[in-house]
C-alpha atoms as a PDB file:
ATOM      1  CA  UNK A   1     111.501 112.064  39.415  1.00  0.00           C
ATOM      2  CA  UNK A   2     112.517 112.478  43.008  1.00  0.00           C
ATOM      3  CA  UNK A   3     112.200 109.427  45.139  1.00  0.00           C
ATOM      4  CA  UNK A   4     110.135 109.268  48.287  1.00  0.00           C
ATOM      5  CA  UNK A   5     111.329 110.228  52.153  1.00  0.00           C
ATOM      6  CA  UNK A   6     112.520 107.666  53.693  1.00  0.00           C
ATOM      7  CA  UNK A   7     109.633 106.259  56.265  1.00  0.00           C
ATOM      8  CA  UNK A   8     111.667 106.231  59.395  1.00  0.00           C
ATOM      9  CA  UNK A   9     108.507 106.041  61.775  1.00  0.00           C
ATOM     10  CA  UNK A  10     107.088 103.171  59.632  1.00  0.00           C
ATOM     11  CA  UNK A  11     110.980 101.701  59.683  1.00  0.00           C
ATOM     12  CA  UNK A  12     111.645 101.353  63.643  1.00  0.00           C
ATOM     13  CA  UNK A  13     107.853 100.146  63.898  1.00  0.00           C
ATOM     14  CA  UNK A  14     109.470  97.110  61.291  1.00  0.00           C
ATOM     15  CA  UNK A  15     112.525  96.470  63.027  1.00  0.00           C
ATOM     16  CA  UNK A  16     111.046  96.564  66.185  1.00  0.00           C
ATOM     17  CA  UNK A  17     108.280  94.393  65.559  1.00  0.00           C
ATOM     18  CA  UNK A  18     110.186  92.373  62.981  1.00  0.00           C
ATOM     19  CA  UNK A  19     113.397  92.030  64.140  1.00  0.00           C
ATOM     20  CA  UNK A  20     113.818  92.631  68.131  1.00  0.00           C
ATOM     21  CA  UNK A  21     110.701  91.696  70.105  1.00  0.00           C
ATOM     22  CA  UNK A  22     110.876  87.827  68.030  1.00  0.00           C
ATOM     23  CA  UNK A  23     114.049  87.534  69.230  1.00  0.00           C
ATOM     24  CA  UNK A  24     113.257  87.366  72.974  1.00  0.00           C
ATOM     25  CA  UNK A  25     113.196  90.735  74.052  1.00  0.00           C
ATOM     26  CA  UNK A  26     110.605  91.777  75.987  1.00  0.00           C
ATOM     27  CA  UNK A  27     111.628  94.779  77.575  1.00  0.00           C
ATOM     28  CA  UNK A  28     108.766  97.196  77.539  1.00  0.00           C
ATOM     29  CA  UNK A  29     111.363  99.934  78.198  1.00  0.00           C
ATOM     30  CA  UNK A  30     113.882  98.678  75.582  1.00  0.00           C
ATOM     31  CA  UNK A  31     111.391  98.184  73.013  1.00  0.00           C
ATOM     32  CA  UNK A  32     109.777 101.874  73.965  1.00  0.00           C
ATOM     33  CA  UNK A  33     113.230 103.153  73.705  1.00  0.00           C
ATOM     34  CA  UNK A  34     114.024 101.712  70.244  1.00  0.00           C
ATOM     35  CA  UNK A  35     110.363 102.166  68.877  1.00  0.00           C
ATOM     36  CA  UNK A  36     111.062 106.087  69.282  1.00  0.00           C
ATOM     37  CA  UNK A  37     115.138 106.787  69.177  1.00  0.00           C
ATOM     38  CA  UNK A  38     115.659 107.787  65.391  1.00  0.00           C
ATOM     39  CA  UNK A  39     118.384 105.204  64.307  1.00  0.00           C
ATOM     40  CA  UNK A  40     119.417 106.819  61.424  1.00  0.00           C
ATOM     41  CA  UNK A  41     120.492 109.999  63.114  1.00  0.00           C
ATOM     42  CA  UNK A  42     123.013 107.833  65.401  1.00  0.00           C
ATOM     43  CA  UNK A  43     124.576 106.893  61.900  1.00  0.00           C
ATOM     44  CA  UNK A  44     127.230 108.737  59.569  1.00  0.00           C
ATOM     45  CA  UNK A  45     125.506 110.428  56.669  1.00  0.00           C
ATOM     46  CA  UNK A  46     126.259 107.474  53.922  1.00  0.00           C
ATOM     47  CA  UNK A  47     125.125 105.154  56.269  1.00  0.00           C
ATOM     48  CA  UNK A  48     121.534 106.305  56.808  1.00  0.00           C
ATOM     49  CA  UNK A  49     119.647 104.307  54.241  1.00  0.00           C
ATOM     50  CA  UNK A  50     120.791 101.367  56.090  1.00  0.00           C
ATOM     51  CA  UNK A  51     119.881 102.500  59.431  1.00  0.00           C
ATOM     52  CA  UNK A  52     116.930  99.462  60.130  1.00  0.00           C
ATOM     53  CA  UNK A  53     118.700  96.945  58.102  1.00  0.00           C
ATOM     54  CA  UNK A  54     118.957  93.162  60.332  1.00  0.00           C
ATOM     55  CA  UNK A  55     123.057  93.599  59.588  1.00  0.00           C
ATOM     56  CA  UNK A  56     125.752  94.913  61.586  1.00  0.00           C
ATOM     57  CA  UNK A  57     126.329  98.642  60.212  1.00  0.00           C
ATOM     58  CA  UNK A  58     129.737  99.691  59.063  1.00  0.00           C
ATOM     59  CA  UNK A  59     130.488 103.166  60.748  1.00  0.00           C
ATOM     60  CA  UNK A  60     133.977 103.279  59.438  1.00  0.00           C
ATOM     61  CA  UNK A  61     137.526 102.445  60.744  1.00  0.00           C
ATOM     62  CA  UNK A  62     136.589  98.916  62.100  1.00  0.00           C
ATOM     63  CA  UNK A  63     134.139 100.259  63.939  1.00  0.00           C
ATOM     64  CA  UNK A  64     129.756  98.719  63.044  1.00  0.00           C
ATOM     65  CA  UNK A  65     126.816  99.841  64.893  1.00  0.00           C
ATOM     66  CA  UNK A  66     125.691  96.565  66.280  1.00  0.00           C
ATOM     67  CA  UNK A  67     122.271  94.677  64.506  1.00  0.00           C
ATOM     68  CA  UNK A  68     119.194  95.882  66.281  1.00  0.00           C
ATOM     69  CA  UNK A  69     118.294  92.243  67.539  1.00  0.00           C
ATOM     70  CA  UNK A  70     121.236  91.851  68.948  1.00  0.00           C
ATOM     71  CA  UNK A  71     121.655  95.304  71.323  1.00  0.00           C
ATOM     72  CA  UNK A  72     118.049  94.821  72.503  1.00  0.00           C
ATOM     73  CA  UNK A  73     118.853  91.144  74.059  1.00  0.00           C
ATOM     74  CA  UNK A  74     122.359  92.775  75.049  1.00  0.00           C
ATOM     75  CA  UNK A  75     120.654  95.616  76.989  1.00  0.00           C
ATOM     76  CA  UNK A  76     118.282  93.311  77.914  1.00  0.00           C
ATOM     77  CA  UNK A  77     120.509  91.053  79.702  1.00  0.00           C
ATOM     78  CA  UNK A  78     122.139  93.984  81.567  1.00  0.00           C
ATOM     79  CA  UNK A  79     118.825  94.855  83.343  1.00  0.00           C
ATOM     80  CA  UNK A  80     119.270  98.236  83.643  1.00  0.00           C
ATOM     81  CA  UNK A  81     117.565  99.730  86.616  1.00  0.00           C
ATOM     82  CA  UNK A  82     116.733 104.342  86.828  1.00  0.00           C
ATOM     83  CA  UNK A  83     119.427 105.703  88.976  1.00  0.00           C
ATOM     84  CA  UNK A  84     122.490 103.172  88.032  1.00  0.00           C
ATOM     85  CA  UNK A  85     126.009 104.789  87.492  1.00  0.00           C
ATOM     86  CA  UNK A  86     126.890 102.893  83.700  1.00  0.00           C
ATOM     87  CA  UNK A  87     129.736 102.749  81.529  1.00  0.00           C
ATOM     88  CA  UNK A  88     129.300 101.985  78.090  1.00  0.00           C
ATOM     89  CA  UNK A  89     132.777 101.386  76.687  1.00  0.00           C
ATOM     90  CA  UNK A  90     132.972 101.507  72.925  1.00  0.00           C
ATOM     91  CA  UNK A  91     129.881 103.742  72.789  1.00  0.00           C
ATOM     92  CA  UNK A  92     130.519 104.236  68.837  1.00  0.00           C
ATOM     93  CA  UNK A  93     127.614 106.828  67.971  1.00  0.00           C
ATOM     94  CA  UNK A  94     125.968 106.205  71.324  1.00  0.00           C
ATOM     95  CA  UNK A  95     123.152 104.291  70.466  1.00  0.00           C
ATOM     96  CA  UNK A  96     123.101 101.959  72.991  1.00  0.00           C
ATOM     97  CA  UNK A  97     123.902 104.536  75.580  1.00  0.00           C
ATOM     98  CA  UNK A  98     120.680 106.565  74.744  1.00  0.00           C
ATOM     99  CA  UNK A  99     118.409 103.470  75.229  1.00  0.00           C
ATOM    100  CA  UNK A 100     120.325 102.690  78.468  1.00  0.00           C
ATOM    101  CA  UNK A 101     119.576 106.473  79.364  1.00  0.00           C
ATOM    102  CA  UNK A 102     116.070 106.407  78.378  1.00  0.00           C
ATOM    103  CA  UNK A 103     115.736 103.462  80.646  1.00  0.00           C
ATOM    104  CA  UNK A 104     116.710 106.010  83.549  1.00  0.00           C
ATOM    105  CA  UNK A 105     120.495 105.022  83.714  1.00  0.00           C
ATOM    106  CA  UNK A 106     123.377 107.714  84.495  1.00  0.00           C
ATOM    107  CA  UNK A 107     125.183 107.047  81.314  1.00  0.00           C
ATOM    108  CA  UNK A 108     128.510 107.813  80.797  1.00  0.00           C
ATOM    109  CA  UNK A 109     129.559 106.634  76.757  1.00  0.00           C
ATOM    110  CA  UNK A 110     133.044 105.718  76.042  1.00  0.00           C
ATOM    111  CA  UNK A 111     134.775 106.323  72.687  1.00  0.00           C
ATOM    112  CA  UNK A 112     137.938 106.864  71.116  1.00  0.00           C
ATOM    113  CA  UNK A 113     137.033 107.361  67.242  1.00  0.00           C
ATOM    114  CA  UNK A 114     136.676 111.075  67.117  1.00  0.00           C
ATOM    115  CA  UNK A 115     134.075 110.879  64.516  1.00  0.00           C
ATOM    116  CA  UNK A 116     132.265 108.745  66.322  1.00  0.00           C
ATOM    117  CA  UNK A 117     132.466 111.045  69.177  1.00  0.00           C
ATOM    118  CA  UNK A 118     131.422 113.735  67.234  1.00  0.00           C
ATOM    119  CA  UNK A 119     128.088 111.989  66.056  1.00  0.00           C
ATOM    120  CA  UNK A 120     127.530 110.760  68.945  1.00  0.00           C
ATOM    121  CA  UNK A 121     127.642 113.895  70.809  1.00  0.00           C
ATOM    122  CA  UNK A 122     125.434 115.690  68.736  1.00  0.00           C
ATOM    123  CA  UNK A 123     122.686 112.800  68.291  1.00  0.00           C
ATOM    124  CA  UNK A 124     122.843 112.101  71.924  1.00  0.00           C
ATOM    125  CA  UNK A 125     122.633 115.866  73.308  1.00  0.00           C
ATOM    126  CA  UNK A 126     119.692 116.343  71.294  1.00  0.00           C
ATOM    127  CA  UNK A 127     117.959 113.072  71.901  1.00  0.00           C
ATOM    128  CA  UNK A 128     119.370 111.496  75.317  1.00  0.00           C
ATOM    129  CA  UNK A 129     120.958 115.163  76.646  1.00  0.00           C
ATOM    130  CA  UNK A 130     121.558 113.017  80.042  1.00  0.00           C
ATOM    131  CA  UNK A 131     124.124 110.394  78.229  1.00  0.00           C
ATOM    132  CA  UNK A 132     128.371 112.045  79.200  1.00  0.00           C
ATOM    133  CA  UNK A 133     129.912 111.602  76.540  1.00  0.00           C
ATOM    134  CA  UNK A 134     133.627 111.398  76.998  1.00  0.00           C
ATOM    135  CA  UNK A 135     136.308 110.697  74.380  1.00  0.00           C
ATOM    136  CA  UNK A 136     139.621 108.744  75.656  1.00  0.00           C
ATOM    137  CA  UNK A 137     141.369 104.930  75.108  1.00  0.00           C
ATOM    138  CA  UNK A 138     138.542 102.131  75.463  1.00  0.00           C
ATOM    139  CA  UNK A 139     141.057  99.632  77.038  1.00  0.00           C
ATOM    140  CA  UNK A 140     141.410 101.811  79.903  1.00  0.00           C
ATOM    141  CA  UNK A 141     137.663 102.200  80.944  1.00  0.00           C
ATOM    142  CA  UNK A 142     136.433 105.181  82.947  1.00  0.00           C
ATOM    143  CA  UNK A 143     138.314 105.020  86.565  1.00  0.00           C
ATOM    144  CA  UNK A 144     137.274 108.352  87.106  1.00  0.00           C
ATOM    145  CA  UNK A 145     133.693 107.523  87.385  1.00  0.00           C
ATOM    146  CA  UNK A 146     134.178 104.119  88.807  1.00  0.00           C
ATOM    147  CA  UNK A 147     132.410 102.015  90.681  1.00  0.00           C
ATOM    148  CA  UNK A 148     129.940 101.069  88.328  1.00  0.00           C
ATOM    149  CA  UNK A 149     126.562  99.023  88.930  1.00  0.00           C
ATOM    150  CA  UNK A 150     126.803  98.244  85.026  1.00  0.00           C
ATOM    151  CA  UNK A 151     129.339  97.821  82.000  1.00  0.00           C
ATOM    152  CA  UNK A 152     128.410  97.065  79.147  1.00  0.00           C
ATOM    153  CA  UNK A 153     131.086  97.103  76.119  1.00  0.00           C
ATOM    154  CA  UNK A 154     129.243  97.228  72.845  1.00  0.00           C
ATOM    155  CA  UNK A 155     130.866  95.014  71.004  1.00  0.00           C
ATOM    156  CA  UNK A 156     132.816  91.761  71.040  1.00  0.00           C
ATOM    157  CA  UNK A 157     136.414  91.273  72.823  1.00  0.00           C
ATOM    158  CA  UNK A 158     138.597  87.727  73.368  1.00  0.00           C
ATOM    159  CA  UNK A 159     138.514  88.528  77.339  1.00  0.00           C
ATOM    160  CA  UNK A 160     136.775  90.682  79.620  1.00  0.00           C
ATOM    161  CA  UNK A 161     139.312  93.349  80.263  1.00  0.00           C
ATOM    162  CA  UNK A 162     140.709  93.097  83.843  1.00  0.00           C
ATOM    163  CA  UNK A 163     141.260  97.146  83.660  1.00  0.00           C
ATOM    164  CA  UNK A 164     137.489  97.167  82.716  1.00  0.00           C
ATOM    165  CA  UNK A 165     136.421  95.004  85.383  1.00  0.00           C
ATOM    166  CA  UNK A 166     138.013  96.345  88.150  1.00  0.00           C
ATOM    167  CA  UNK A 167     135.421  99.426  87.747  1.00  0.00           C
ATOM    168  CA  UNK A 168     132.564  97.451  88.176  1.00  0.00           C
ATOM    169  CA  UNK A 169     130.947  97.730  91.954  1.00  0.00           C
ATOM    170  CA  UNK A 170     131.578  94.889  94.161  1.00  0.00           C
ATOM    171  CA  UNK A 171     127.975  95.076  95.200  1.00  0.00           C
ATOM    172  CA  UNK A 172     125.464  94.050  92.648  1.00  0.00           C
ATOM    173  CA  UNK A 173     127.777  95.193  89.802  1.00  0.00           C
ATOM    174  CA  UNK A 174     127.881  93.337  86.231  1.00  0.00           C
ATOM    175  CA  UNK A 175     129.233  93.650  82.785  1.00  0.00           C
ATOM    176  CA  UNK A 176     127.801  92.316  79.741  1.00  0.00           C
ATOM    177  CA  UNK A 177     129.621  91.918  76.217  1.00  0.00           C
ATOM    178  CA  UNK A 178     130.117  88.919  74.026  1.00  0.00           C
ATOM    179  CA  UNK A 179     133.102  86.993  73.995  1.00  0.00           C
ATOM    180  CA  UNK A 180     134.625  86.277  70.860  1.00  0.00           C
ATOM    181  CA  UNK A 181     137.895  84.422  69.947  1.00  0.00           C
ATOM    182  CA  UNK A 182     139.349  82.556  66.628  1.00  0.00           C
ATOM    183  CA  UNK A 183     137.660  79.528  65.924  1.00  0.00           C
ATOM    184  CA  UNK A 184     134.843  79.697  68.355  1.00  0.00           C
ATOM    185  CA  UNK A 185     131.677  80.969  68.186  1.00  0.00           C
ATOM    186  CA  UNK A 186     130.938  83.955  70.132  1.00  0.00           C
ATOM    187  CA  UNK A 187     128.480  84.353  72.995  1.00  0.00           C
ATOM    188  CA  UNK A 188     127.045  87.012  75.173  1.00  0.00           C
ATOM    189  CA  UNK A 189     127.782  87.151  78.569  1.00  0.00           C
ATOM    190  CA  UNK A 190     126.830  88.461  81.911  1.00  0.00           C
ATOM    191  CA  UNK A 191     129.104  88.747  84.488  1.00  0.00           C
ATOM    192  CA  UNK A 192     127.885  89.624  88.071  1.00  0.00           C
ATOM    193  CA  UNK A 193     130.428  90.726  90.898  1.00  0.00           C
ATOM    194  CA  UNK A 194     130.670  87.980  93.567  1.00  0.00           C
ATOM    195  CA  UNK A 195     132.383  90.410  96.319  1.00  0.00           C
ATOM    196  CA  UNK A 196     135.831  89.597  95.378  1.00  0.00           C
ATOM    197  CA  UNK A 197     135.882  88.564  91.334  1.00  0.00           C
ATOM    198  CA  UNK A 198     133.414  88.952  88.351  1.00  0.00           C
ATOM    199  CA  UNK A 199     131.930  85.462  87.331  1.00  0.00           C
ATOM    200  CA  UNK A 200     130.578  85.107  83.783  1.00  0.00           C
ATOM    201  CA  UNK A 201     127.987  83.087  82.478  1.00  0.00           C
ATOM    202  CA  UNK A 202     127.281  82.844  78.823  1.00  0.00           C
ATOM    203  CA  UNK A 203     123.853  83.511  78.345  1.00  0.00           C
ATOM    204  CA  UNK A 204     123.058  83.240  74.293  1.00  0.00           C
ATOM    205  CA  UNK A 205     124.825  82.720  71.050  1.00  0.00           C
ATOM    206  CA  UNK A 206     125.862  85.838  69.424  1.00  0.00           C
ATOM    207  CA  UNK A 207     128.401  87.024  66.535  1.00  0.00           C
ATOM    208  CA  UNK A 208     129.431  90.505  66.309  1.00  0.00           C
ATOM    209  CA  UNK A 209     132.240  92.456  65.251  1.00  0.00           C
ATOM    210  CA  UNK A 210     135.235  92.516  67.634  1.00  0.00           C
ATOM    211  CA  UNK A 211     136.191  96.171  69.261  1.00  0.00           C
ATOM    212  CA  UNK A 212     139.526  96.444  67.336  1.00  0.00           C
ATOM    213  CA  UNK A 213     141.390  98.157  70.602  1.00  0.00           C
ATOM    214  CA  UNK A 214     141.128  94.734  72.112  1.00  0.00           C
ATOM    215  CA  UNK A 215     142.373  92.439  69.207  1.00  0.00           C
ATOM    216  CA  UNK A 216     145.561  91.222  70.709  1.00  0.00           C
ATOM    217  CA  UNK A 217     149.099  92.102  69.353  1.00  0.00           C
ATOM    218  CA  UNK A 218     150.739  89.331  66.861  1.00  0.00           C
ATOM    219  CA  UNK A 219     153.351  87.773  69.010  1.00  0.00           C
ATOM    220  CA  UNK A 220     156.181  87.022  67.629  1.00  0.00           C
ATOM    221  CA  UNK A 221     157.544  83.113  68.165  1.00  0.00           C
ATOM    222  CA  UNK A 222     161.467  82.594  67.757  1.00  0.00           C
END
């Protein structure tokens, strides 16, 4: 007997209620944005059973779309305001960048998996057609678009990248991420542009998978 299709409707409605707004967001635009994005066309075909589940989702070469909970306090932390030139650097399937678009951003989503750009570009032209979506090396950023009011990289890295942070604007800019080295736990940050340097605060506890172009080299010790 065939089985049943999938409730995605019924789905968001569970992760949203279930999963994000308990977990301190509050974001009527976030939650508005994730109550009606389909998730599971932002995901690789295998993957879209999975799209709600409270996990990060494995998109393949490293590479997870981050836990719902955990991209709705990230976005929320970014305060995202209509009109603001954004980055997203390692915009995977460009999830987050179409809930930062739907919240009235100028998006521009970073990626350098090309079948991540590939979904990504399809999901996002037909359901945030405003989101750029440009393919090219995450460590490098987006200078051709810079300054930026916002960055956020989705996903975690050691150290905010100083090629990164030199796109953010000196006035009001910020970057969010979460921080993440060996043997400590990670934590999201937000770091706001003081005029001459980006200061970070960490803001929450957080564990995600680390963006693999910013794992550091093994050095070698003689």
């Amino acid at each position: 007997m065939a089985q049943p299709a999938p409730d995605f409707e019924l789905a968001r409605a569970l992760m949203v209620d279930g999963q994000v707004r308990p977990n301190r967001v509050n974001d009527s635009r976030i939650l508005h944005a994730m109550r009606t994005l389909p998730r599971e066309r932002f995901v690789p075909p295998e993957q879209v059973p999975f799209a709600y589940i409270d996990e990060d989702l494995p998109l393949g070469g490293g590479r997870f779309l981050i836990k719902p909970m955990i991209i709705g306090r990230l976005l929320q932390l970014a305060r995202p305001r209509a009109g603001e030139n954004v980055l997203v650097v390692g915009a995977g399937t460009g999830y987050g960048a179409a809930i930062l678009a739907a919240c009235g951003a100028k998006v521009t989503a970073l990626e350098e998996d090309d079948r991540l750009v590939a979904i990504g570009r399809q999901a996002c032209a037909e359901f945030a057609p405003t989101v750029s979506f440009v393919s090219g090396p995450l460590s490098a950023g987006r200078a051709m678009f810079a300054p930026y009011d916002l960055v956020v990289i989705e996903g975690a890295v050691p150290a905010i990248p100083e090629s990164i942070a030199a796109q953010v604007a000196r006035e009001g800019g910020r970057l969010v991420t979460v921080i993440e080295r060996p043997g400590t736990p990670g934590h999201a940050v937000l770091a706001e542009h003081s005029g001459t340097a980006l200061r970070a605060q960490a803001e929450f506890d957080a564990m995600i998978p680390v963006l693999p172009s910013f794992v550091p080299a093994p050095a070698f010790i003689f």
